[in-house]
Every structure is written in C-alpha cells, then in structure tokens.
PDB file of N, CA and C in Angstrom:
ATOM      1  N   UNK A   1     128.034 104.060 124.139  1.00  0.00           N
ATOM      2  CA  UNK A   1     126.710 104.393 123.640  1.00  0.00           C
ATOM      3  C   UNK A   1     125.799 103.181 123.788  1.00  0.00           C
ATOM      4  N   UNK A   2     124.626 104.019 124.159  1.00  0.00           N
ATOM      5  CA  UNK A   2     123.779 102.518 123.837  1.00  0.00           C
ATOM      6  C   UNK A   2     122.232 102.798 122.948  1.00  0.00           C
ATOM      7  N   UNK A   3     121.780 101.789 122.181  1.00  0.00           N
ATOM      8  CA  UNK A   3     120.426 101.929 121.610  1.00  0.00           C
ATOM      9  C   UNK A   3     119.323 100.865 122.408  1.00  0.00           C
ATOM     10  N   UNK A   4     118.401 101.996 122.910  1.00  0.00           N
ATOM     11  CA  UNK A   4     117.344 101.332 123.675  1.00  0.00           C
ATOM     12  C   UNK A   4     116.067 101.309 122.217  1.00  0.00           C
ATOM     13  N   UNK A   5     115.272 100.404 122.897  1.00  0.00           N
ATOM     14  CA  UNK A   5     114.390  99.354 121.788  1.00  0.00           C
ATOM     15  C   UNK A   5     112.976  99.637 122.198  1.00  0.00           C
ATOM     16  N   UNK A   6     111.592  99.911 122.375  1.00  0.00           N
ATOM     17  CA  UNK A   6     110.471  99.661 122.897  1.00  0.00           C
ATOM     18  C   UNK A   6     109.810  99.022 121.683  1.00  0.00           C
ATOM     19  N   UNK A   7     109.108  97.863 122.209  1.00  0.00           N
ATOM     20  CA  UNK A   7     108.291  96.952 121.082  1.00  0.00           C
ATOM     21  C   UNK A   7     107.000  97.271 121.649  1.00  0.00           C
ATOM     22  N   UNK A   8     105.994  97.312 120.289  1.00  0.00           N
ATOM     23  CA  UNK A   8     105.002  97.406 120.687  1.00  0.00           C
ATOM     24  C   UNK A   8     103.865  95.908 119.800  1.00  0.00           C
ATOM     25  N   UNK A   9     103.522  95.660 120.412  1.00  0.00           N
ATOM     26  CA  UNK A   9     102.902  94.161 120.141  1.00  0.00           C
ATOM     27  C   UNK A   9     101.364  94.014 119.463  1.00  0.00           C
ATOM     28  N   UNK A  10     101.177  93.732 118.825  1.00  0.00           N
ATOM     29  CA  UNK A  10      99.464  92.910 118.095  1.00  0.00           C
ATOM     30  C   UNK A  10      99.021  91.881 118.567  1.00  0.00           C
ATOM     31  N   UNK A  11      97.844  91.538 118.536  1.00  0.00           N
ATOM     32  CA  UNK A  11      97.573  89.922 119.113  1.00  0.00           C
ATOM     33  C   UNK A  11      97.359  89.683 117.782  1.00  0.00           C
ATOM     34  N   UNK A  12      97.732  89.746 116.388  1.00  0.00           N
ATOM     35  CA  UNK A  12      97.652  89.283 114.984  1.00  0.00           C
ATOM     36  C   UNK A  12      98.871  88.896 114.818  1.00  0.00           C
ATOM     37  N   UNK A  13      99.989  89.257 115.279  1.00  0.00           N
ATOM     38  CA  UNK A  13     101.359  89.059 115.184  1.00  0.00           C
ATOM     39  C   UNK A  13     102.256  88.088 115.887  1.00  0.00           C
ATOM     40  N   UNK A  14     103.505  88.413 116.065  1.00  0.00           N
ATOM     41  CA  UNK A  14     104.363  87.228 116.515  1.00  0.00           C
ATOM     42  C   UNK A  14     104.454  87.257 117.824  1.00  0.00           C
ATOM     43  N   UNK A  15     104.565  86.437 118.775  1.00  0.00           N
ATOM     44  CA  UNK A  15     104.471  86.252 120.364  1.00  0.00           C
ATOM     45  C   UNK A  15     105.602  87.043 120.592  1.00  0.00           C
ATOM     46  N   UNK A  16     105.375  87.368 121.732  1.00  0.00           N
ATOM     47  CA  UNK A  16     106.538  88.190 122.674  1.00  0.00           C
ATOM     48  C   UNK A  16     107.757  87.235 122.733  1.00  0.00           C
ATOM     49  N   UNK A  17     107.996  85.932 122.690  1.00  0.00           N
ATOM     50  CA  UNK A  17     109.090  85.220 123.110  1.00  0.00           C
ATOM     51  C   UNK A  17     109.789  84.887 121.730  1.00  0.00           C
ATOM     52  N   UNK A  18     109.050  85.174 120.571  1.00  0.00           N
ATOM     53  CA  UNK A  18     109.695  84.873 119.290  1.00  0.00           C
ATOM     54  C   UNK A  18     110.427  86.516 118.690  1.00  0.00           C
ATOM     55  N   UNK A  19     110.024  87.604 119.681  1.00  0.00           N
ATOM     56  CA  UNK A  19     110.299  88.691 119.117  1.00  0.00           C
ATOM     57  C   UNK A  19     111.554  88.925 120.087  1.00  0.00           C
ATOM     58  N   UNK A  20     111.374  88.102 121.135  1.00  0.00           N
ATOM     59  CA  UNK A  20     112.436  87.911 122.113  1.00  0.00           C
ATOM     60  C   UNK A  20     113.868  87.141 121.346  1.00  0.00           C
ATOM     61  N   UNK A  21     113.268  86.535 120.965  1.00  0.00           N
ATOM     62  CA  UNK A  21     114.607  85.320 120.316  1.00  0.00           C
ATOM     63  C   UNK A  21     114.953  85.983 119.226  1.00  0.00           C
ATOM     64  N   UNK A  22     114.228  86.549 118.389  1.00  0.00           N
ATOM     65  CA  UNK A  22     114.854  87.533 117.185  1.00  0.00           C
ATOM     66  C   UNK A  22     116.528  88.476 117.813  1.00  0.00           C
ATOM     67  N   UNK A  23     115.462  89.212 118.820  1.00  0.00           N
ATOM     68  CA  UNK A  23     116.046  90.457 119.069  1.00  0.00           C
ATOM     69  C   UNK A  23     117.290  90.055 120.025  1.00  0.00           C
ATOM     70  N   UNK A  24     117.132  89.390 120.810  1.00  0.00           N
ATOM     71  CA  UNK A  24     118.714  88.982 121.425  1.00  0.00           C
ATOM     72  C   UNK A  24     119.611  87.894 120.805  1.00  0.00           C
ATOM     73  N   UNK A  25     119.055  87.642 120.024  1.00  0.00           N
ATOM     74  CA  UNK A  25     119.963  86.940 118.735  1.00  0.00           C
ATOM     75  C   UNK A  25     120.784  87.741 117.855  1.00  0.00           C
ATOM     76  N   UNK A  26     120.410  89.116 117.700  1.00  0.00           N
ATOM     77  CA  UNK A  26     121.176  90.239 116.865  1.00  0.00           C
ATOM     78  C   UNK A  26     121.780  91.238 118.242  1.00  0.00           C
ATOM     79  N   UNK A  27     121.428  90.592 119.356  1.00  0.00           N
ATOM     80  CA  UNK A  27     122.614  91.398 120.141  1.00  0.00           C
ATOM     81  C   UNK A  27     122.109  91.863 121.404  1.00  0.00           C
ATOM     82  N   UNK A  28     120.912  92.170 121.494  1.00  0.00           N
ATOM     83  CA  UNK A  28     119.691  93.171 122.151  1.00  0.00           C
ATOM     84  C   UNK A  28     120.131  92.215 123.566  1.00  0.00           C
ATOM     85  N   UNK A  29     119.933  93.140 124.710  1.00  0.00           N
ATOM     86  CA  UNK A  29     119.627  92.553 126.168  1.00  0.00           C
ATOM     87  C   UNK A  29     118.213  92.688 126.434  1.00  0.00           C
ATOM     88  N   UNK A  30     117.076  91.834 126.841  1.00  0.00           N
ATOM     89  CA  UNK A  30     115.878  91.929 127.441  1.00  0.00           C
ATOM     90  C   UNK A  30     116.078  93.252 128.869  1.00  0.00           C
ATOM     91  N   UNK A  31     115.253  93.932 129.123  1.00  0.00           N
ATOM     92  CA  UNK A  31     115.383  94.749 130.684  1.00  0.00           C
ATOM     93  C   UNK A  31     114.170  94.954 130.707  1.00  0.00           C
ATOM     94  N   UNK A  32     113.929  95.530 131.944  1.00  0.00           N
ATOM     95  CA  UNK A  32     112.302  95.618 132.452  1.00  0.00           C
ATOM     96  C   UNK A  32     112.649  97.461 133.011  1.00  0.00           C
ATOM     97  N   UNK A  33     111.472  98.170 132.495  1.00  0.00           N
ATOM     98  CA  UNK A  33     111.780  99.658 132.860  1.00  0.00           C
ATOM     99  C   UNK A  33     110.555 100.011 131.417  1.00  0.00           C
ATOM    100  N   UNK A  34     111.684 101.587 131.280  1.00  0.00           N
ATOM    101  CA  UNK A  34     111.153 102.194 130.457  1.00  0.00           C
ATOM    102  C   UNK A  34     110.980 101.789 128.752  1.00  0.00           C
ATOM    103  N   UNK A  35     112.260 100.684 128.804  1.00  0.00           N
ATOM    104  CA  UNK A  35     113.002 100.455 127.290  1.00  0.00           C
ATOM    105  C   UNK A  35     112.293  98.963 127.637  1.00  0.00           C
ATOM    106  N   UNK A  36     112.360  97.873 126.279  1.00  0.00           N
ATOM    107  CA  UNK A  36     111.991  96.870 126.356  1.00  0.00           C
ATOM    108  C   UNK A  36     113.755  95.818 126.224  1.00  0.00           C
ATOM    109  N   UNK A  37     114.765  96.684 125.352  1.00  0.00           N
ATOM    110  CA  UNK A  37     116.046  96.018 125.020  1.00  0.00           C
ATOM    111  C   UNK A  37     116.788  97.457 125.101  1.00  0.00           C
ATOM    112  N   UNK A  38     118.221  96.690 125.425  1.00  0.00           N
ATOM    113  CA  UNK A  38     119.436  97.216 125.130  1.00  0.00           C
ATOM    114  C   UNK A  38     120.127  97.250 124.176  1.00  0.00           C
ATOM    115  N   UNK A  39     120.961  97.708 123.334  1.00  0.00           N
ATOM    116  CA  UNK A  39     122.139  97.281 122.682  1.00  0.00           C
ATOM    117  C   UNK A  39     123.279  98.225 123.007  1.00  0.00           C
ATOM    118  N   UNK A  40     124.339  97.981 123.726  1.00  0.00           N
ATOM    119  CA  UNK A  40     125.730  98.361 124.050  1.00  0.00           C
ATOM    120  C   UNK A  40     126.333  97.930 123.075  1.00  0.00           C
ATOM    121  N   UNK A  41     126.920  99.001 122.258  1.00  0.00           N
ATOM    122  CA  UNK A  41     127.665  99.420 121.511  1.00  0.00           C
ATOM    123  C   UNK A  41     129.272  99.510 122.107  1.00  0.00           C
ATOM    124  N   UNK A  42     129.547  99.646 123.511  1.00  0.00           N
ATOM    125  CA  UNK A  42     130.649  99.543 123.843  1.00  0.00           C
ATOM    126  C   UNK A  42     131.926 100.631 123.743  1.00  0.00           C
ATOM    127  N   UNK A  43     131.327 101.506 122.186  1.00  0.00           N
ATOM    128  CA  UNK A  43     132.064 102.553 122.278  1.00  0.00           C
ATOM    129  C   UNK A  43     130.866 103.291 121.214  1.00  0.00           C
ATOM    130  N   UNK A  44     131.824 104.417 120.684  1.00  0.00           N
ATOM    131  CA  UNK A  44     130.767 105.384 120.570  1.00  0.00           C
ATOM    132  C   UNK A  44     130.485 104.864 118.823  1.00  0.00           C
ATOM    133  N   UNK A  45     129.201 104.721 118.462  1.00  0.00           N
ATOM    134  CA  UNK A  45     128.861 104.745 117.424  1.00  0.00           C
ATOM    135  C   UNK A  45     128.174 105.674 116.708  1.00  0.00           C
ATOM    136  N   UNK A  46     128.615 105.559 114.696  1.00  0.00           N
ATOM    137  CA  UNK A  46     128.395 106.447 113.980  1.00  0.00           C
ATOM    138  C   UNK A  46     127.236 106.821 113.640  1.00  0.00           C
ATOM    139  N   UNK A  47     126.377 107.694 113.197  1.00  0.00           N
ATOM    140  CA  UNK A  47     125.138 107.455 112.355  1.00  0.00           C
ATOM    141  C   UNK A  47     124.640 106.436 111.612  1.00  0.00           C
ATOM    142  N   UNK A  48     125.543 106.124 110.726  1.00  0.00           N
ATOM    143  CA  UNK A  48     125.621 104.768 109.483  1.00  0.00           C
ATOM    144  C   UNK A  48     125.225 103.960 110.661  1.00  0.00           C
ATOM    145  N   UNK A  49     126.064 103.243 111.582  1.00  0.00           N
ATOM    146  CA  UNK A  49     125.910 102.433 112.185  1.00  0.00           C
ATOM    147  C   UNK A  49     124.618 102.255 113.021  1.00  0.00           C
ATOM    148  N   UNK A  50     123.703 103.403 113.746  1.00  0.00           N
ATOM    149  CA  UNK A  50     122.948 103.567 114.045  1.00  0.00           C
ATOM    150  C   UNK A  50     121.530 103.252 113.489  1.00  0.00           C
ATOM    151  N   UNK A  51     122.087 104.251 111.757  1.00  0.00           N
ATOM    152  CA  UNK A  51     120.630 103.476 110.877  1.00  0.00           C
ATOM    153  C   UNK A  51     120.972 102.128 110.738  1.00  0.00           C
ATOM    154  N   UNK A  52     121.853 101.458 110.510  1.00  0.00           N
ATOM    155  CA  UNK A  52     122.048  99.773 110.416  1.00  0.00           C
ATOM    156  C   UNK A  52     121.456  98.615 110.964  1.00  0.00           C
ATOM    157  N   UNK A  53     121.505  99.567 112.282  1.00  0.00           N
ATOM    158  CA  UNK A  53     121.103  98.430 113.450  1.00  0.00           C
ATOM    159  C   UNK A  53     119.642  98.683 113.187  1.00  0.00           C
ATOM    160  N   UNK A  54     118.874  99.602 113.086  1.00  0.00           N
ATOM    161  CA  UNK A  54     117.393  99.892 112.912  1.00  0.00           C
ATOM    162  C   UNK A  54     117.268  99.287 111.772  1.00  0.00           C
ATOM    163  N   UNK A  55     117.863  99.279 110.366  1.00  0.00           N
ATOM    164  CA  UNK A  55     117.285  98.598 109.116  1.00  0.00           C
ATOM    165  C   UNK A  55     117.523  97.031 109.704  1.00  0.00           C
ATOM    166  N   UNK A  56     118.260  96.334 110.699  1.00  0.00           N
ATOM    167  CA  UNK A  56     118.503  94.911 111.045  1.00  0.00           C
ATOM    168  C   UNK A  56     117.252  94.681 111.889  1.00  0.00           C
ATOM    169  N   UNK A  57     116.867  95.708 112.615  1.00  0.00           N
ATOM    170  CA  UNK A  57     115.890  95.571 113.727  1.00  0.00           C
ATOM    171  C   UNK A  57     114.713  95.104 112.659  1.00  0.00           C
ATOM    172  N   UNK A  58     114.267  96.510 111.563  1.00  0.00           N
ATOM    173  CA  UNK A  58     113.154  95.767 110.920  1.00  0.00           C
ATOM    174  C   UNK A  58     113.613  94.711 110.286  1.00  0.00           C
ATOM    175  N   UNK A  59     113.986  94.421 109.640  1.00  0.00           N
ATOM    176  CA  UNK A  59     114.223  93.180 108.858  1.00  0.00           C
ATOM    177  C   UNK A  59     113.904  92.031 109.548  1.00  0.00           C
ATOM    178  N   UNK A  60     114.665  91.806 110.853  1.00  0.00           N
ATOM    179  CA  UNK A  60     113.946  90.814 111.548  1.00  0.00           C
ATOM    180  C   UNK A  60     113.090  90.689 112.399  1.00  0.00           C
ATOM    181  N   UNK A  61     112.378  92.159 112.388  1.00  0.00           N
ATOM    182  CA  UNK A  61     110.852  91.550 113.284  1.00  0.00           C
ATOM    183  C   UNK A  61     109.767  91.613 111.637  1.00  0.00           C
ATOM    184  N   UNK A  62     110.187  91.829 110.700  1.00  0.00           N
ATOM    185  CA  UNK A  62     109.600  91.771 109.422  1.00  0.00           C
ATOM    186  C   UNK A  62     108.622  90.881 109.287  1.00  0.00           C
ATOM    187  N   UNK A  63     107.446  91.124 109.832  1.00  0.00           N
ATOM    188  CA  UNK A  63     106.292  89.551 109.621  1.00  0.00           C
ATOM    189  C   UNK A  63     105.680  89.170 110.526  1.00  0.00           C
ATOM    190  N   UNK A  64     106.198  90.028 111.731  1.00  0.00           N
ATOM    191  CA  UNK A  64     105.818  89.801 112.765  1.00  0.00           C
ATOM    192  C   UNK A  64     104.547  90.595 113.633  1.00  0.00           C
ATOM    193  N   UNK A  65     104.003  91.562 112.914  1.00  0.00           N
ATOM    194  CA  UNK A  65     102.874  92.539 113.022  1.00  0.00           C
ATOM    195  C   UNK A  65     103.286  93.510 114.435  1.00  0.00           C
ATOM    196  N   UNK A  66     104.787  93.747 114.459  1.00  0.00           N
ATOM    197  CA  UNK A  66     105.228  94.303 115.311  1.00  0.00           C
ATOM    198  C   UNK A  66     105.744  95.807 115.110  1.00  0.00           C
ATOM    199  N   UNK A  67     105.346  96.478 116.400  1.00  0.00           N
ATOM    200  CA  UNK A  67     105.969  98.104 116.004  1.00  0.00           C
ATOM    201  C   UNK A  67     106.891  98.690 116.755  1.00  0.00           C
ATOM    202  N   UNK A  68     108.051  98.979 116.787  1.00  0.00           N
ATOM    203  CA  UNK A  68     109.495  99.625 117.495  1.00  0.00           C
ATOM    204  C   UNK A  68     109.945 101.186 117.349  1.00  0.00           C
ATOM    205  N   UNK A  69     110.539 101.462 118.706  1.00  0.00           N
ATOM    206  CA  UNK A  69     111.014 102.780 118.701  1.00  0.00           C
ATOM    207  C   UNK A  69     112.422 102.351 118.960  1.00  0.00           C
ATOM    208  N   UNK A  70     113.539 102.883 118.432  1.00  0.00           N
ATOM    209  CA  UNK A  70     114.690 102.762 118.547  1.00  0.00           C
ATOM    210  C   UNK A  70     115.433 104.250 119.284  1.00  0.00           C
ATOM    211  N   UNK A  71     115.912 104.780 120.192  1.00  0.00           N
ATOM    212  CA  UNK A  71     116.513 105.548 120.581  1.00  0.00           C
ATOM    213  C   UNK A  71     117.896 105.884 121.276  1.00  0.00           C
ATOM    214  N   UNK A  72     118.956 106.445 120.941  1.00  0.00           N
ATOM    215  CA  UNK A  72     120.159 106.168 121.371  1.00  0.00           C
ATOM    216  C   UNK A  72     120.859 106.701 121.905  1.00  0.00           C
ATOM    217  N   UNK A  73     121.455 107.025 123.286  1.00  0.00           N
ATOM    218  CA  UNK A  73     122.214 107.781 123.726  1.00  0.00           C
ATOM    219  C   UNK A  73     123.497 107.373 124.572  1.00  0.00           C
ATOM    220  N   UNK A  74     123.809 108.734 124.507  1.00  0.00           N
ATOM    221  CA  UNK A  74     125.316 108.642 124.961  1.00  0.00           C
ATOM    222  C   UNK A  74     126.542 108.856 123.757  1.00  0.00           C
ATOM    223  N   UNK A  75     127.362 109.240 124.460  1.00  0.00           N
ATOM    224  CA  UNK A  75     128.549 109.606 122.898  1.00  0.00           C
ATOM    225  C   UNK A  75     128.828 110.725 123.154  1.00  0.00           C
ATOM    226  N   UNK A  76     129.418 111.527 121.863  1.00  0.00           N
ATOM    227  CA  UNK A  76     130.117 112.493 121.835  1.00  0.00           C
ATOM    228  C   UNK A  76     129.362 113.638 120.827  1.00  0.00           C
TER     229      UNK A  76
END
C-alpha cells in the first residue's frame, strides 16, 4: 500500500524546503507528478494506521500555514 500526499502552500507560511524536511523526516519520498510525497507502507495497512499517519502529517506541518490531501491505495 501506499499513501500519496499533495501540499498545498501560502506565501504566509512555511517554505517548501522546511515542509520538505518535515515530511521526509516522518518517512514521505519527495516525487514530481500528480502527488507531491509518497509513503510505502510496504505491506498492507489498517485504517487506525492510516488515520495515524494523517494525525502525524498534521501535527507536523502544524504552523506552517499549510494545506494537505492524503490518499491511499492499494491493499486488500
């Protein structure tokens, strides 16, 4: 499974390279496309686990005048 990420940015808020260092610090791959990050999960993950990673996502762009879509596929 994997959870794809799209950030959406403020010029009141935190730079793209600090929202960068957040987010691949908790795991996220940078990619260029439709998604802004990855997260491979590696195998199939639960719901719980799913909201987790989204309550971690806000928490640490928390302050950052930043806005995210989290979406996840693949699994069973």
């Amino acid at each position: 499974m994997k959870s794809y990420l799209v950030v959406w940015f403020s010029s009141e808020g935190g730079t793209p390279s600090e929202v960068n260092n957040r987010l691949t610090a908790m795991g996220f791959k940078a990619m260029q496309g439709a998604f802004d990050y990855v997260y491979d999960w590696g195998s199939n993950a639960s719901l719980d686990d799913i909201l987790q990673i989204g309550d971690r996502v806000q928490l640490t762009l928390k302050g950052l005048d930043v806005t995210f879509k989290i979406e996840t596929v693949g699994g069973n």
